[in-house]
Each structure stands twice: as C-alpha cells, then as structure tokens.
N, C-alpha and C. Protein backbone atom coordinates (compact mmCIF):
# COMPACT_ATOMS: atom_id res chain seq x y z
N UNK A 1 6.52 -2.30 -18.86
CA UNK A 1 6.06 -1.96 -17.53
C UNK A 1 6.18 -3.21 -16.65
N UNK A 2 6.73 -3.19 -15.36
CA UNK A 2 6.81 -4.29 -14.53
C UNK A 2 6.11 -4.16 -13.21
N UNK A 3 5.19 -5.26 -12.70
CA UNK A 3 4.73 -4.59 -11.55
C UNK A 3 5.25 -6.03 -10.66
N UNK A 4 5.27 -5.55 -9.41
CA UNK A 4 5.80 -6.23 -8.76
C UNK A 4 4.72 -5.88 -7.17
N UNK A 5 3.66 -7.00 -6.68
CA UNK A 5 2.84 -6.94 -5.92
C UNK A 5 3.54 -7.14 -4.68
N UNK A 6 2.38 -6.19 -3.64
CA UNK A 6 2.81 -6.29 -2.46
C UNK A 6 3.19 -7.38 -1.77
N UNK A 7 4.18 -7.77 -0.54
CA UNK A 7 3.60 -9.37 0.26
C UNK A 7 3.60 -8.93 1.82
N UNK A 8 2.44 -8.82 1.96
CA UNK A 8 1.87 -8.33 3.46
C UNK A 8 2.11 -9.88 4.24
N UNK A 9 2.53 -9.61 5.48
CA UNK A 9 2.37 -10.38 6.20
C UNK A 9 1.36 -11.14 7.18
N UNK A 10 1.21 -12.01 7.40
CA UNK A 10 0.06 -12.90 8.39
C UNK A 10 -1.11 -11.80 9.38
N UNK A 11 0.24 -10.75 9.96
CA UNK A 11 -0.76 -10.11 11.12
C UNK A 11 -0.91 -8.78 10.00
N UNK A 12 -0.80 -8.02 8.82
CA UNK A 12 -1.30 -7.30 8.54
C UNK A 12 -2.43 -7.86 7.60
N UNK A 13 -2.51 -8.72 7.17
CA UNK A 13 -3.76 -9.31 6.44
C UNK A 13 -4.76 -9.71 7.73
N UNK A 14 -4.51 -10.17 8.78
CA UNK A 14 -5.68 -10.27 9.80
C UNK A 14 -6.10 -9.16 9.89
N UNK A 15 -5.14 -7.83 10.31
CA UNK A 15 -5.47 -6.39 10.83
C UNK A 15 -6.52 -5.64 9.17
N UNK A 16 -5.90 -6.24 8.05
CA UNK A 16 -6.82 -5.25 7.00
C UNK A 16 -8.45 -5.73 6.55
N UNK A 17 -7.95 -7.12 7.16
CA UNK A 17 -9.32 -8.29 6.96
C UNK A 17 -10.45 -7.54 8.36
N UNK A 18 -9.88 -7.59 9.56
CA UNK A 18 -10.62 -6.88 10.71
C UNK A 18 -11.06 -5.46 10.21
N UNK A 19 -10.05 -4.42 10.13
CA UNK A 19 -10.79 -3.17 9.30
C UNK A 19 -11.70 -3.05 8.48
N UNK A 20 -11.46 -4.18 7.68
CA UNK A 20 -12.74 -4.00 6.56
C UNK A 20 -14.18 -4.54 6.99
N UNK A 21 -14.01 -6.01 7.88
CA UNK A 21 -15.16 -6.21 8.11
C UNK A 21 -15.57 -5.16 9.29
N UNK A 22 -14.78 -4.49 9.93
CA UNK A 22 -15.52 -3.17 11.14
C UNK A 22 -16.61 -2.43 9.82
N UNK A 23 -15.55 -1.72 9.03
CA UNK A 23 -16.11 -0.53 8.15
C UNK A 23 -17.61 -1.26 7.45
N UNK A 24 -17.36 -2.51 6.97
CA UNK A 24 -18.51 -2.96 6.26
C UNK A 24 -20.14 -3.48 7.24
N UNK A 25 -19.64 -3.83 8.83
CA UNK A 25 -20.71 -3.46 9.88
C UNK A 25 -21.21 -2.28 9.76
N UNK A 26 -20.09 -0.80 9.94
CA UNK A 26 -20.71 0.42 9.96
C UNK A 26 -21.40 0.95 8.92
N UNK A 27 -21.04 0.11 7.79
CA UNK A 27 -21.90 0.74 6.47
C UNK A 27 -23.13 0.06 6.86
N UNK A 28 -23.31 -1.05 6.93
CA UNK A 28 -24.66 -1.75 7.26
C UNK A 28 -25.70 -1.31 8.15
N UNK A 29 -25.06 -0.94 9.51
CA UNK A 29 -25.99 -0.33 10.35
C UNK A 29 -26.03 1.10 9.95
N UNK A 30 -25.49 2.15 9.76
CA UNK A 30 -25.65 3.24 9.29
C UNK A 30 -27.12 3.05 7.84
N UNK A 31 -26.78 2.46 7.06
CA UNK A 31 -28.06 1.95 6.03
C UNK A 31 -29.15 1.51 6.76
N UNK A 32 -29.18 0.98 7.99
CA UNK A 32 -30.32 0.26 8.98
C UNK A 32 -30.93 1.85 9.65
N UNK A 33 -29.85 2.81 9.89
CA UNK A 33 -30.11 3.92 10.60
C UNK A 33 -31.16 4.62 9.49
N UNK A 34 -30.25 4.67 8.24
CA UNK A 34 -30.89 5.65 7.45
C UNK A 34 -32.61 5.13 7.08
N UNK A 35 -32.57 4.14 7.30
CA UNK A 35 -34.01 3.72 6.51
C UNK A 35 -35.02 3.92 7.83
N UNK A 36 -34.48 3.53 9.39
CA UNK A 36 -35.22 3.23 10.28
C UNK A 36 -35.87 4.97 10.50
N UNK A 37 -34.71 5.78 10.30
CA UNK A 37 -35.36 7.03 10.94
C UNK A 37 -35.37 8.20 9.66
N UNK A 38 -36.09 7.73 8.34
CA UNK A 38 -35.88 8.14 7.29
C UNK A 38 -37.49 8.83 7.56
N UNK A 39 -37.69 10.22 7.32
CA UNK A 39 -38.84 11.26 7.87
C UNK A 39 -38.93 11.07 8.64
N UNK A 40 -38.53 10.57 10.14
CA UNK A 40 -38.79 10.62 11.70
C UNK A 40 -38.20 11.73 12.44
N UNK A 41 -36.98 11.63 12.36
CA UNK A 41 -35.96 12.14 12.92
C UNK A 41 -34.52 12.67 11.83
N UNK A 42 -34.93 14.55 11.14
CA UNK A 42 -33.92 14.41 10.32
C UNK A 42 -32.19 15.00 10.41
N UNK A 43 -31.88 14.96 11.96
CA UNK A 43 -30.57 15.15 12.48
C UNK A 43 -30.04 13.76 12.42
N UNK A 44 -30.98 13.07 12.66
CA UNK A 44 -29.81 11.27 12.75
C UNK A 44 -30.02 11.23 11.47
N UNK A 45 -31.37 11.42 10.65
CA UNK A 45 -31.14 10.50 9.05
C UNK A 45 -29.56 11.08 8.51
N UNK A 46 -29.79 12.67 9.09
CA UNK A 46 -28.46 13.20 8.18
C UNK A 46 -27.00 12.94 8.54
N UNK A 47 -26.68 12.65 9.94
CA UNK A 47 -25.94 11.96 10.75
C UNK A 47 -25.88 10.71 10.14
N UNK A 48 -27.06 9.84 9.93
CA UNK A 48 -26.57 8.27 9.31
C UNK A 48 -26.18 8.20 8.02
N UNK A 49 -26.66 9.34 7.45
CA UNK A 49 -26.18 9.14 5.77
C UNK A 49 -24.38 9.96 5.78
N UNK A 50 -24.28 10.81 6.43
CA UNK A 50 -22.87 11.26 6.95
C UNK A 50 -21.90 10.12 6.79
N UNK A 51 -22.31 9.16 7.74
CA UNK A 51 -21.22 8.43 8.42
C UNK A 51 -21.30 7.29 7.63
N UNK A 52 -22.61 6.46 6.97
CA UNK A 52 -22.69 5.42 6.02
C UNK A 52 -21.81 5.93 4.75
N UNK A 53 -21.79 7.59 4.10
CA UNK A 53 -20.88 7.15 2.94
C UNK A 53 -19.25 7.60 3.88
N UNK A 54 -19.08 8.06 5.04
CA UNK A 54 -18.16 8.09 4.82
C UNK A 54 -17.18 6.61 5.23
N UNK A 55 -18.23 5.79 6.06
CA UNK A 55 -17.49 4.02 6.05
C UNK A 55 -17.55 3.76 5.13
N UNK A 56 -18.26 3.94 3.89
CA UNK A 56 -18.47 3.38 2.76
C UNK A 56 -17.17 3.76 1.76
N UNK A 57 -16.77 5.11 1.94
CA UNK A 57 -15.14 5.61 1.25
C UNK A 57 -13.98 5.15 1.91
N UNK A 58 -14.12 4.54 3.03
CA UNK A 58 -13.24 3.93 4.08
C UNK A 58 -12.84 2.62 3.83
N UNK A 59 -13.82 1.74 3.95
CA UNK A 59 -14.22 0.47 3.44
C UNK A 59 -13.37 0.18 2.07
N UNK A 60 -13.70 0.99 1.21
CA UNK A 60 -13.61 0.83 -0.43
C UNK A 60 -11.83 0.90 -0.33
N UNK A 61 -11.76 2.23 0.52
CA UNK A 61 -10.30 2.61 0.29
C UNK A 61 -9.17 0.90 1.46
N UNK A 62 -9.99 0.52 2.26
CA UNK A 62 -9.14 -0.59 2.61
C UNK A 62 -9.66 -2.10 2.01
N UNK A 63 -10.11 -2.48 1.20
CA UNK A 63 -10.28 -3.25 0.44
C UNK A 63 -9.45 -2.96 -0.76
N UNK A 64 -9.17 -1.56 -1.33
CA UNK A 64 -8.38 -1.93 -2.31
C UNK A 64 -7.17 -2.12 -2.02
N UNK A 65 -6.46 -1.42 -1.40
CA UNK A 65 -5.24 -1.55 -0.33
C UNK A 65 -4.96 -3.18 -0.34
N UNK A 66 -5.70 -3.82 0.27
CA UNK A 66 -5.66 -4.99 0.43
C UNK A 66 -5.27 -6.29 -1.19
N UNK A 67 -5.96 -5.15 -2.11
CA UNK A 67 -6.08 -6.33 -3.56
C UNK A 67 -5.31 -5.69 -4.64
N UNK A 68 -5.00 -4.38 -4.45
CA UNK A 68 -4.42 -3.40 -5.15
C UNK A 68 -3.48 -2.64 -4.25
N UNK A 69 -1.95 -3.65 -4.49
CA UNK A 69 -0.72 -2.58 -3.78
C UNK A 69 0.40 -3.40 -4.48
N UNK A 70 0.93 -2.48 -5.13
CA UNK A 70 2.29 -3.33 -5.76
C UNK A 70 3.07 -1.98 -6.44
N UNK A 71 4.15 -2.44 -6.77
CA UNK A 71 5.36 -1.37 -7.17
C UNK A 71 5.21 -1.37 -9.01
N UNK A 72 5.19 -0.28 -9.58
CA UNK A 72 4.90 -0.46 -10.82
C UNK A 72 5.90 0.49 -11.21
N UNK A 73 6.75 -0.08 -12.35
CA UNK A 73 7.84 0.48 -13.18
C UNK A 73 7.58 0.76 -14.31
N UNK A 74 7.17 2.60 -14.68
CA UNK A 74 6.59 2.79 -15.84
C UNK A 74 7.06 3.74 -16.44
N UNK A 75 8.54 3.56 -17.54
CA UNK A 75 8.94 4.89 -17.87
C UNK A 75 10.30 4.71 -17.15
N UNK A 76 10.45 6.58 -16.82
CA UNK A 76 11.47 6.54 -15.43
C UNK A 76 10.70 6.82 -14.11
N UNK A 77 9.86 6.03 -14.01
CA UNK A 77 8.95 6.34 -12.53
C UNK A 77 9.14 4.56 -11.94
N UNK A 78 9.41 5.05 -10.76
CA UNK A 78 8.84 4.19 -9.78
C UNK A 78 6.87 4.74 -9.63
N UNK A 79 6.17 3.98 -9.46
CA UNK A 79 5.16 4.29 -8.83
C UNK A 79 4.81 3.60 -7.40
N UNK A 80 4.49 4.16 -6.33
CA UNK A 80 4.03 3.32 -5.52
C UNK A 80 2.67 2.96 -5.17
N UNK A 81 2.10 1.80 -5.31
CA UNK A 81 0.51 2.14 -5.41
C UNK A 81 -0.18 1.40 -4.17
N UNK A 82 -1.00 2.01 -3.19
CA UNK A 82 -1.33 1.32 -2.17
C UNK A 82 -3.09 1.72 -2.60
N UNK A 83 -3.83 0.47 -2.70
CA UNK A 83 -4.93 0.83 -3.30
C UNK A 83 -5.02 1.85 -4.26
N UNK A 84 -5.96 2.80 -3.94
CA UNK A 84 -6.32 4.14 -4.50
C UNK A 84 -5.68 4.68 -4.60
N UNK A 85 -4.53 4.77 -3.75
CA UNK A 85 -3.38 5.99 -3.83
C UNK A 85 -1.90 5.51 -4.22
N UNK A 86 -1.70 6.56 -4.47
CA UNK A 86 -0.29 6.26 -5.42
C UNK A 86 1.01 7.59 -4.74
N UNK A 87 2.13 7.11 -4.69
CA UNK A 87 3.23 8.32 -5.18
C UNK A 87 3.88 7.99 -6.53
N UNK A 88 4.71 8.64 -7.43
CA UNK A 88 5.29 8.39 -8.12
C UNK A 88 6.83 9.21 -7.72
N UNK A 89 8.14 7.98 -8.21
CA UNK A 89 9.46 8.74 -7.28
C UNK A 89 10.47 8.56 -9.08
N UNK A 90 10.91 9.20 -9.26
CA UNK A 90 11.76 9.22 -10.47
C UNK A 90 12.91 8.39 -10.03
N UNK A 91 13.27 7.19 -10.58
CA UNK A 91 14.32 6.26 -10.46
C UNK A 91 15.52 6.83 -10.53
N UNK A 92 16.02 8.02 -11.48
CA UNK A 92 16.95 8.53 -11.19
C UNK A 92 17.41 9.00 -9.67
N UNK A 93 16.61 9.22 -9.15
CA UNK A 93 17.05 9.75 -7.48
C UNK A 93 16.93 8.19 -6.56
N UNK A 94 16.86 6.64 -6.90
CA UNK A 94 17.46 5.84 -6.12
C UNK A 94 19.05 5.79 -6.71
N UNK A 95 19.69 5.50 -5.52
CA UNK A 95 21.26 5.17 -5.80
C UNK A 95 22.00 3.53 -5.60
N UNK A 96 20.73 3.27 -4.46
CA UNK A 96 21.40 2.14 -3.69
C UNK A 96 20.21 1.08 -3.28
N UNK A 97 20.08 -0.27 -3.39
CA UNK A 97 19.23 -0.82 -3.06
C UNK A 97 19.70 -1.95 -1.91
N UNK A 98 19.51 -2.18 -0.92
CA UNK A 98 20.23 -2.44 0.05
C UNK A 98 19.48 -3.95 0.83
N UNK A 99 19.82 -5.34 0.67
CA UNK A 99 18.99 -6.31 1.30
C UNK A 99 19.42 -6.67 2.33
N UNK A 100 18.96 -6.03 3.60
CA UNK A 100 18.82 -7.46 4.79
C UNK A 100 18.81 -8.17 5.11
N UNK A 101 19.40 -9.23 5.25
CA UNK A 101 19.55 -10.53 5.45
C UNK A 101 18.61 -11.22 6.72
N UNK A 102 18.52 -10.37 7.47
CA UNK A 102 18.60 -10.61 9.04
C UNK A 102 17.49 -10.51 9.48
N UNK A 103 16.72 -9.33 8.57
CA UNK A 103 15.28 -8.92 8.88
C UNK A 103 14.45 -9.10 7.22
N UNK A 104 15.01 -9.55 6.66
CA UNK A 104 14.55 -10.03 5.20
C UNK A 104 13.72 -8.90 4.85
N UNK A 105 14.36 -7.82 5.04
CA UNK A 105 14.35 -6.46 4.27
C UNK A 105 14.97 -5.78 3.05
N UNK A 106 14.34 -5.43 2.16
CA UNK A 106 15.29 -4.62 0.90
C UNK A 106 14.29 -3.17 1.19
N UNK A 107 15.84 -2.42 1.07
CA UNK A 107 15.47 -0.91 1.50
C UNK A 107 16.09 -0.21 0.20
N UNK A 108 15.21 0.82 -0.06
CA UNK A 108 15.49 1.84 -1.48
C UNK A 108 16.30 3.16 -0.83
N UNK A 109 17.64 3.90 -1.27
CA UNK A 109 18.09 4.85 -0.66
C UNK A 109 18.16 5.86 -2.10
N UNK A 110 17.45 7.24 -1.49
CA UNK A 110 17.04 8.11 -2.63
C UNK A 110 18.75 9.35 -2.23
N UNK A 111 18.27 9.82 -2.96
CA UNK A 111 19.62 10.88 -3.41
C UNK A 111 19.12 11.91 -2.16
N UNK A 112 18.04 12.19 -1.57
CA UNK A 112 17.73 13.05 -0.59
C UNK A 112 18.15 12.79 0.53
N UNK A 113 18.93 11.52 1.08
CA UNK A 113 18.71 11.02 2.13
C UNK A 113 18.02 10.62 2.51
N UNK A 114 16.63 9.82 1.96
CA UNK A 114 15.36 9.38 2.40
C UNK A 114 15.77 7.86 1.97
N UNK A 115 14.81 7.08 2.79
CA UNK A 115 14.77 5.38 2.33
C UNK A 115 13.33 4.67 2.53
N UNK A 116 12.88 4.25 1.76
CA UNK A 116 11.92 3.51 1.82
C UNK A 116 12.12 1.47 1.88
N UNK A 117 11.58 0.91 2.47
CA UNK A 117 11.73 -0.49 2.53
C UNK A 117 10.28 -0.76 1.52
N UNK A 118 10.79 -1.61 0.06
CA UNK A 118 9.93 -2.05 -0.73
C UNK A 118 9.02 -3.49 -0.05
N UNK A 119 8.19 -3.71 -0.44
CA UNK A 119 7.32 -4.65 0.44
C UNK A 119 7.22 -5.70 -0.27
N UNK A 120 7.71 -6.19 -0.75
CA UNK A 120 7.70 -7.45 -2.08
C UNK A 120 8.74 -9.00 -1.42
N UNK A 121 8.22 -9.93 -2.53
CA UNK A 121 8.82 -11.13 -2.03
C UNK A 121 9.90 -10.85 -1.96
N UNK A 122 10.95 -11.82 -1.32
CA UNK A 122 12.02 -12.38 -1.30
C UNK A 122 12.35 -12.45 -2.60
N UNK A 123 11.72 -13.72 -3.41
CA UNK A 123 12.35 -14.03 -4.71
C UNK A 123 12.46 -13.21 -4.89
N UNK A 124 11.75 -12.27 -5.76
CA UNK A 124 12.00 -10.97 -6.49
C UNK A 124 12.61 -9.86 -6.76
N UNK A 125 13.01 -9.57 -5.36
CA UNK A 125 14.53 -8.31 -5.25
C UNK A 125 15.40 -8.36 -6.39
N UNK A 126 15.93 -9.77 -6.86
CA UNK A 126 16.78 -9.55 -7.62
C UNK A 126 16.03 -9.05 -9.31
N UNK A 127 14.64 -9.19 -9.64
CA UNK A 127 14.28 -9.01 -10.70
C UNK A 127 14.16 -7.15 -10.80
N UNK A 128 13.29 -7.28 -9.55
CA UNK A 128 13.15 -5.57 -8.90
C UNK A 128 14.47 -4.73 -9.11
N UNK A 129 15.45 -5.33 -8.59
CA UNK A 129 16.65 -4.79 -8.63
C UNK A 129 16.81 -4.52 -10.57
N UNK A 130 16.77 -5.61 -11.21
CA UNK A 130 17.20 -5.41 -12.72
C UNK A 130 16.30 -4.49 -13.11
N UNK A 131 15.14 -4.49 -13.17
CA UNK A 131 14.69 -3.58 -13.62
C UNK A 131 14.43 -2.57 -13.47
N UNK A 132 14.52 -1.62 -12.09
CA UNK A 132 15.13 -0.15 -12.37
C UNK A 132 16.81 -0.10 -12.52
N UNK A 133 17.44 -1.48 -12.99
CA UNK A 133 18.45 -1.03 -13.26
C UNK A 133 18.84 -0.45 -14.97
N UNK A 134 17.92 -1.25 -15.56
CA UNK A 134 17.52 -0.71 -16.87
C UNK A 134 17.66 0.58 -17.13
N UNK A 135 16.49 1.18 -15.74
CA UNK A 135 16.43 2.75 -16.42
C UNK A 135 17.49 3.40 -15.33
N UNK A 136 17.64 2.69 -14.56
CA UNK A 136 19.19 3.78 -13.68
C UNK A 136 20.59 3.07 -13.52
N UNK A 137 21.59 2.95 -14.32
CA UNK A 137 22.49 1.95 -14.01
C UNK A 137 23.56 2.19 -13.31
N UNK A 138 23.13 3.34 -12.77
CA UNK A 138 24.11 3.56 -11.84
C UNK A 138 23.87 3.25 -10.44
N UNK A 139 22.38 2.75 -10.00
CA UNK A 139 22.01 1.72 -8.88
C UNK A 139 22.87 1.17 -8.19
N UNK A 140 23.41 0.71 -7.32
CA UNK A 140 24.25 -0.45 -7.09
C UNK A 140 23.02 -1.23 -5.84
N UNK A 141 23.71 -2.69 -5.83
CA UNK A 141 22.90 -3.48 -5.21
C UNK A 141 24.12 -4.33 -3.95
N UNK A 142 23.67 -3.86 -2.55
CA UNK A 142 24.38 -4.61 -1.80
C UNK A 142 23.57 -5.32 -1.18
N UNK A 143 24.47 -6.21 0.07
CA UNK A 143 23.63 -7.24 0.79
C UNK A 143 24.22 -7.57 2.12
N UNK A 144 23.45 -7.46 3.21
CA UNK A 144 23.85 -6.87 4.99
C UNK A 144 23.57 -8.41 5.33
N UNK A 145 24.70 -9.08 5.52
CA UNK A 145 24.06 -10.66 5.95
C UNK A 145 23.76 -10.42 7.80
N UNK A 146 23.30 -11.55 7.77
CA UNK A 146 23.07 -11.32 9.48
C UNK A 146 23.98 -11.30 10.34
N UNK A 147 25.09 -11.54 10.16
CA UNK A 147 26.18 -11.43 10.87
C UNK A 147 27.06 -10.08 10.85
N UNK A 148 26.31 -9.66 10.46
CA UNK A 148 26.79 -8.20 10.26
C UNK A 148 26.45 -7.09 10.59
C-alpha cells in the first residue's frame, strides 16, 4: 500500500486554519448558549444544541481534511481521501498521467473523459507515477514544459 499525502498550499492552509478556528468559536458559544439558557428558554436551548453539534461535525470534518488527505494505493484502487471522506477510482480506468511544467500540475486522465489534478509534491509524481504503474502498465507518463 502506498500513500502519498496531500501538499496544500500557503493560502489554503490559512483558509482551513480560519474555518476551523470560526467552527471551533461556534462550538464554544453555542455550549455558552446551551448552558446559559438551559430550563429558561427551551426554543434557543434546542436551537443551541442544533447548531453546537452541528459546528461540532463541521469542525471535526475540517480538521481532518486538514491532517488526513493523501492518495492511497490499495489493491487496484486509487483511493482518494480528504479527511473523512473518501472516493475510490479503479486504476484500470487512468490511461495517462500528464505533468505541467508551467503550473506545476500533474493531472490524472480516466478512460471516461474525466481528469482529476492529484495534489501531491513535486518530488513525488515520479514515485506516484510507478506505482499505479505496477498495477496499470499501460499508463503512460508525459510532460507539458512551459514553453509549450
């Protein structure tokens, strides 16, 4: 099994770092809600407990995102795992793995006509590349320099 972790860039680690600390305010004051008007008032208690677990499934789900996202090669599956959630794409349906030079992009081209751009280092393409070439060798691997 090979996993190969995400590499988010500068402004999406500010943007997932900001989300989380929003969601983890709203869990806090929502918990401030629930206790302040806990037998007073039971439309807000139920309103604050509403909205505290649902920042609280929000929260969880962009924190893992953040610590848990990488490409995992298990079998003949690609998996894609962004936190909590996952697709899984059968390696047989990539054909072509395609690097950018220009925009330091590597893009996956499936047999459907669909393409996904993998999110991983630089170094690594070429390891990424070997190893679904293992299980698909009929892959091919090109490369779009910038002048092109």
């Amino acid at each position: 099994m090979n996993k190969f972790t995400f590499k988010y860039s500068p402004l999406i680690w500010v943007l997932l770092s900001a989300v989380a600390l929003l969601f983890a305010a709203a869990v806090a004051t929502n918990v401030y809600d629930l206790i302040a008007f806990f037998g007073s008032d039971k439309p807000r208690f139920i309103l604050s407990l509403i909205m505290a677990i649902f920042s609280a499934v929000l929260l969880t789900l962009t924190v893992a995102a953040a610590v848990y996202s990488k490409y995992v090669i298990k079998g003949n599956f690609l998996y894609f795992r962004f936190g909590l959630l996952f697709t899984k794409t059968d390696i047989k349906n990539i054909f072509q793995l395609t690097e950018f030079k220009a925009q330091n992009k590597l893009v996956m081209y499936f047999k459907n006509e669909k393409y996904s751009v993998a999110v991983i280092d630089e170094k690594y393409y070429n390891d990424f590349y070997e190893a679904l070439k293992k299980v698909n060798p009929e892959i091919t691997y090109t490369v779009q320099s910038a002048e092109e």
